[in-house]
C-alpha atoms as a PDB file:
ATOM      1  CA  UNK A   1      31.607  20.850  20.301  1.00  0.00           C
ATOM      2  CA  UNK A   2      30.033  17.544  19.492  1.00  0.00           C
ATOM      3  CA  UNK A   3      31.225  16.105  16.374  1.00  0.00           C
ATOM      4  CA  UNK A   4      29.088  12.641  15.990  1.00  0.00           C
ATOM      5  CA  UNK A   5      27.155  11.752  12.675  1.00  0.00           C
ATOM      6  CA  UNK A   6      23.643  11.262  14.328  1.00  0.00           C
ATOM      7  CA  UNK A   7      22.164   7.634  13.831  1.00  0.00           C
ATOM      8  CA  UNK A   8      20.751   7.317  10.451  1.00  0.00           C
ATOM      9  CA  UNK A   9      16.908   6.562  10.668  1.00  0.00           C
ATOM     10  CA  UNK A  10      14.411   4.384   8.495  1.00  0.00           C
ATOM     11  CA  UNK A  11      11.622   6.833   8.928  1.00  0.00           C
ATOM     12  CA  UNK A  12      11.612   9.393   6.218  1.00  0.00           C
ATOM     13  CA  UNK A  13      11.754   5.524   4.031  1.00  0.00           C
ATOM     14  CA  UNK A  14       8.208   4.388   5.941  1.00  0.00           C
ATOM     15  CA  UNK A  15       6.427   8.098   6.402  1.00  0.00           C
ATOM     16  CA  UNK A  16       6.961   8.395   2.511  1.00  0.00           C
ATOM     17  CA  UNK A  17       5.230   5.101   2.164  1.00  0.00           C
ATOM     18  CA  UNK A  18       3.067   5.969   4.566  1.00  0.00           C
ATOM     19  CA  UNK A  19       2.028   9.160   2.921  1.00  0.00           C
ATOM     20  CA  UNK A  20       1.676   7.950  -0.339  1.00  0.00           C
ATOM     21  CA  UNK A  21      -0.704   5.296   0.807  1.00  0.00           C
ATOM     22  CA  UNK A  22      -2.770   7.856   2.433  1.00  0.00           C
ATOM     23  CA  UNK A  23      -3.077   9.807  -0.256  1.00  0.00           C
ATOM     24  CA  UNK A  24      -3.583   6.735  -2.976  1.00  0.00           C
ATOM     25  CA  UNK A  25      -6.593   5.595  -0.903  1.00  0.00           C
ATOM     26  CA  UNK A  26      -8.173   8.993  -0.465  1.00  0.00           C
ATOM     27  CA  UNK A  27      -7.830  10.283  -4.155  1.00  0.00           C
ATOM     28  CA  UNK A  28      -8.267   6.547  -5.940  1.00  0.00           C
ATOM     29  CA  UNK A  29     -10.868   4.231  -3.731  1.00  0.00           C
ATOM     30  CA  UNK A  30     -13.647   6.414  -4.414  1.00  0.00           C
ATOM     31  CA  UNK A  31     -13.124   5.847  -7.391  1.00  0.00           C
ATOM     32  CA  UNK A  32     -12.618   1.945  -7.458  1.00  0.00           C
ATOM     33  CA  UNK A  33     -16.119   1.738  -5.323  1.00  0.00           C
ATOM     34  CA  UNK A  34     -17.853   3.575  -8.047  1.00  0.00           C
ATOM     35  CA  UNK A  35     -16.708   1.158 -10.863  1.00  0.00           C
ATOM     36  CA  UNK A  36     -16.101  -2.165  -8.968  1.00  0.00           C
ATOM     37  CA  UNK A  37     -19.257  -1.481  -6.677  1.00  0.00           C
ATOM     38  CA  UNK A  38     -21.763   0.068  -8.785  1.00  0.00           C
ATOM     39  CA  UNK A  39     -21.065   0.647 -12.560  1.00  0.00           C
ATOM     40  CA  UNK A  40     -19.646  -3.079 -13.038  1.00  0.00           C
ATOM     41  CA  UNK A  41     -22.911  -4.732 -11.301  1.00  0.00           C
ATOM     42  CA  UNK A  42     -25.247  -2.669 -13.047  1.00  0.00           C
ATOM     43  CA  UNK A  43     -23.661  -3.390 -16.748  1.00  0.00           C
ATOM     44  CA  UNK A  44     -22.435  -0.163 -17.097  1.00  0.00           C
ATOM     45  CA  UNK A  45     -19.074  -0.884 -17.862  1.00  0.00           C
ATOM     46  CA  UNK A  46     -17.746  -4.863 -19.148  1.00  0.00           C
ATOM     47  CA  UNK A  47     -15.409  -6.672 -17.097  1.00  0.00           C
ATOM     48  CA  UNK A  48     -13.651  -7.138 -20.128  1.00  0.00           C
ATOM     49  CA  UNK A  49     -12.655  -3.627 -20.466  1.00  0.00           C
ATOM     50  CA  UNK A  50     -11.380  -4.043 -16.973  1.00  0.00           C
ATOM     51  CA  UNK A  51      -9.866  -7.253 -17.660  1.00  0.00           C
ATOM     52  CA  UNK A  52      -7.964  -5.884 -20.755  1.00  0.00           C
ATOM     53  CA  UNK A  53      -6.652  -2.388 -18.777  1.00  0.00           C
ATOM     54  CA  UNK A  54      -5.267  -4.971 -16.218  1.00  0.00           C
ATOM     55  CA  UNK A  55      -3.184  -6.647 -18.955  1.00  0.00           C
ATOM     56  CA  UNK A  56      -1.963  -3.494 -19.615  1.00  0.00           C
ATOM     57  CA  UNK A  57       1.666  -2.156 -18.436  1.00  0.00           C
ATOM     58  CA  UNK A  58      -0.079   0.977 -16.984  1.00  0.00           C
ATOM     59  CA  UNK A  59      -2.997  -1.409 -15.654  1.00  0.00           C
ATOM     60  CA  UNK A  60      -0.518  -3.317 -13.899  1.00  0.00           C
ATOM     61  CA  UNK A  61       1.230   0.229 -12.156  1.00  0.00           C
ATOM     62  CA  UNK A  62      -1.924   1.096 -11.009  1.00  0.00           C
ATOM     63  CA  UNK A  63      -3.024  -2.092  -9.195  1.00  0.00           C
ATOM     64  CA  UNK A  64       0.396  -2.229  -7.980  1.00  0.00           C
ATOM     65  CA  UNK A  65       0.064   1.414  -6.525  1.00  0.00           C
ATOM     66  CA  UNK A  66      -3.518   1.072  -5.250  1.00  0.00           C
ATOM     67  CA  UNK A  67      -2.121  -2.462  -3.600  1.00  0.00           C
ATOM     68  CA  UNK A  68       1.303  -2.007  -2.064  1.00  0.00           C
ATOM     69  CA  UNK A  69       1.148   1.650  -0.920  1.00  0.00           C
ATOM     70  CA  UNK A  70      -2.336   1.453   1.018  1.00  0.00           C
ATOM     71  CA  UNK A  71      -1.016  -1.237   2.775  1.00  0.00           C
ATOM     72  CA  UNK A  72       2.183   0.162   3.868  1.00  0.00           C
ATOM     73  CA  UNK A  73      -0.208   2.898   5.664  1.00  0.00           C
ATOM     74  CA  UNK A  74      -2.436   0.023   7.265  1.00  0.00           C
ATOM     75  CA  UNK A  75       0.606  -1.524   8.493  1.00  0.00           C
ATOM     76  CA  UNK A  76       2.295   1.732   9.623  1.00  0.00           C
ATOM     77  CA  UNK A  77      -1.028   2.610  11.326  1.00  0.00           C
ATOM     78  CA  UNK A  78      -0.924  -1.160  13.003  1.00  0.00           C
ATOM     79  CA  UNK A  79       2.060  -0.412  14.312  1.00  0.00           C
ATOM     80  CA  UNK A  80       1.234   2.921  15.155  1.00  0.00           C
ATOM     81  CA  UNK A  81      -1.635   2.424  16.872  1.00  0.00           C
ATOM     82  CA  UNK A  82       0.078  -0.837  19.327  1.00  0.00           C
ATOM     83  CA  UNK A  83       2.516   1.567  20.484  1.00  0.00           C
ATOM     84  CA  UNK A  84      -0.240   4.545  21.362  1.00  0.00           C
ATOM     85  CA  UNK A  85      -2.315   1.635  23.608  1.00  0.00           C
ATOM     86  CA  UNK A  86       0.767   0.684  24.936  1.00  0.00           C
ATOM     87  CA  UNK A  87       1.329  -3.107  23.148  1.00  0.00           C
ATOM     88  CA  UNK A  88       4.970  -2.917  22.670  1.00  0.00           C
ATOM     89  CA  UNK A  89       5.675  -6.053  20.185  1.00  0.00           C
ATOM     90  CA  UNK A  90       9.295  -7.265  20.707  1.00  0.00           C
ATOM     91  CA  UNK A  91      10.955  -6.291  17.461  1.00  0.00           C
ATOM     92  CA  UNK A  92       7.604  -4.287  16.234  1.00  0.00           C
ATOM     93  CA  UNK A  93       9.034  -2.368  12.929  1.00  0.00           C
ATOM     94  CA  UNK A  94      10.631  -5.429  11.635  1.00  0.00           C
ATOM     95  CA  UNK A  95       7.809  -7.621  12.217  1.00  0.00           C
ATOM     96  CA  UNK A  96       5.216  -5.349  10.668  1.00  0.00           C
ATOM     97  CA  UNK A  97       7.399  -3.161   8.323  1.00  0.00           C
ATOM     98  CA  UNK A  98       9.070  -7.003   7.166  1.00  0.00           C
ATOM     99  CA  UNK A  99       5.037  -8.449   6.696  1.00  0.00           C
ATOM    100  CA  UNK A 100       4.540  -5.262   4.661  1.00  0.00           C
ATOM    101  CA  UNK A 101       7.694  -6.000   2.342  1.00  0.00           C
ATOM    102  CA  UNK A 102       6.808  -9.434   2.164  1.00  0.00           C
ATOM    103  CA  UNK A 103       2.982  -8.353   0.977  1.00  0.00           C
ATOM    104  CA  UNK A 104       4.822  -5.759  -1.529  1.00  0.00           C
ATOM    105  CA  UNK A 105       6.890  -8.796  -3.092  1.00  0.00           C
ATOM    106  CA  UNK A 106       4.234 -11.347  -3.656  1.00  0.00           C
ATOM    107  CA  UNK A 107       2.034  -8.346  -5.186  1.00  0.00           C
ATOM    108  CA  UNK A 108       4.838  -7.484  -7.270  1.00  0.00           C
ATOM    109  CA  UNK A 109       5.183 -11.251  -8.320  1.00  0.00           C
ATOM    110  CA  UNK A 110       1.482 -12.024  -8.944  1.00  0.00           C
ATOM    111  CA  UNK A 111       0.698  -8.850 -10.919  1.00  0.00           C
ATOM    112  CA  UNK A 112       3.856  -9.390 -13.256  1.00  0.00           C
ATOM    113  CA  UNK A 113       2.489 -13.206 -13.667  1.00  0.00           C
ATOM    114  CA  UNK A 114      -0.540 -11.503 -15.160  1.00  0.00           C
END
């Protein structure tokens, strides 16, 4: 009977992210076109409602979630989609998955300097 403790694994970690991103962009850019694209042009709605919900602590949640999370599924789909056409990038998941950490930190620092 084989008794090793299998290697521990970063993927649930990035197919969370992953996930979440999906599902972020699907259920919230629809809705961000609508406002940003057509209700904000047309006068519908001030920009400084929008400016004001922004300065708000749930404002700033939300444009870190529809920021970092989409992201992490561009990048995982990057990285994904290399290793399908066969571009094997020499340390791959640190390069991408360490741009996508570095992305998440600046957005984290430029939306609390808000």
């Amino acid at each position: 009977m084989n008794k090793e403790t299998p290697k521990r694994s970063n993927e649930p970690v990035v197919w969370l992210l992953f996930g979440a991103g999906g599902a972020i962009s699907a259920v919230f850019f629809p809705v961000l076109v609508l406002i940003l694209g057509f209700l904000l042009p047309f006068g519908i709605v001030s920009p400084d409602n929008i400016i004001a919900f922004a300065h708000t602590w749930i404002g700033k949640l939300a444009i870190l979630a529809l920021l970092i999370f989409p992201t992490w599924c561009g990048i995982h789909r990057i990285h994904l989609g290399l290793h399908d056409f066969k571009v094997h990038v020499p340390a791959g998941g640190v390069i991408f998955y360490g741009l996508a950490v570095l992305y998440s930190v600046l957005t984290i620092c430029a939306v609390i300097a808000l």
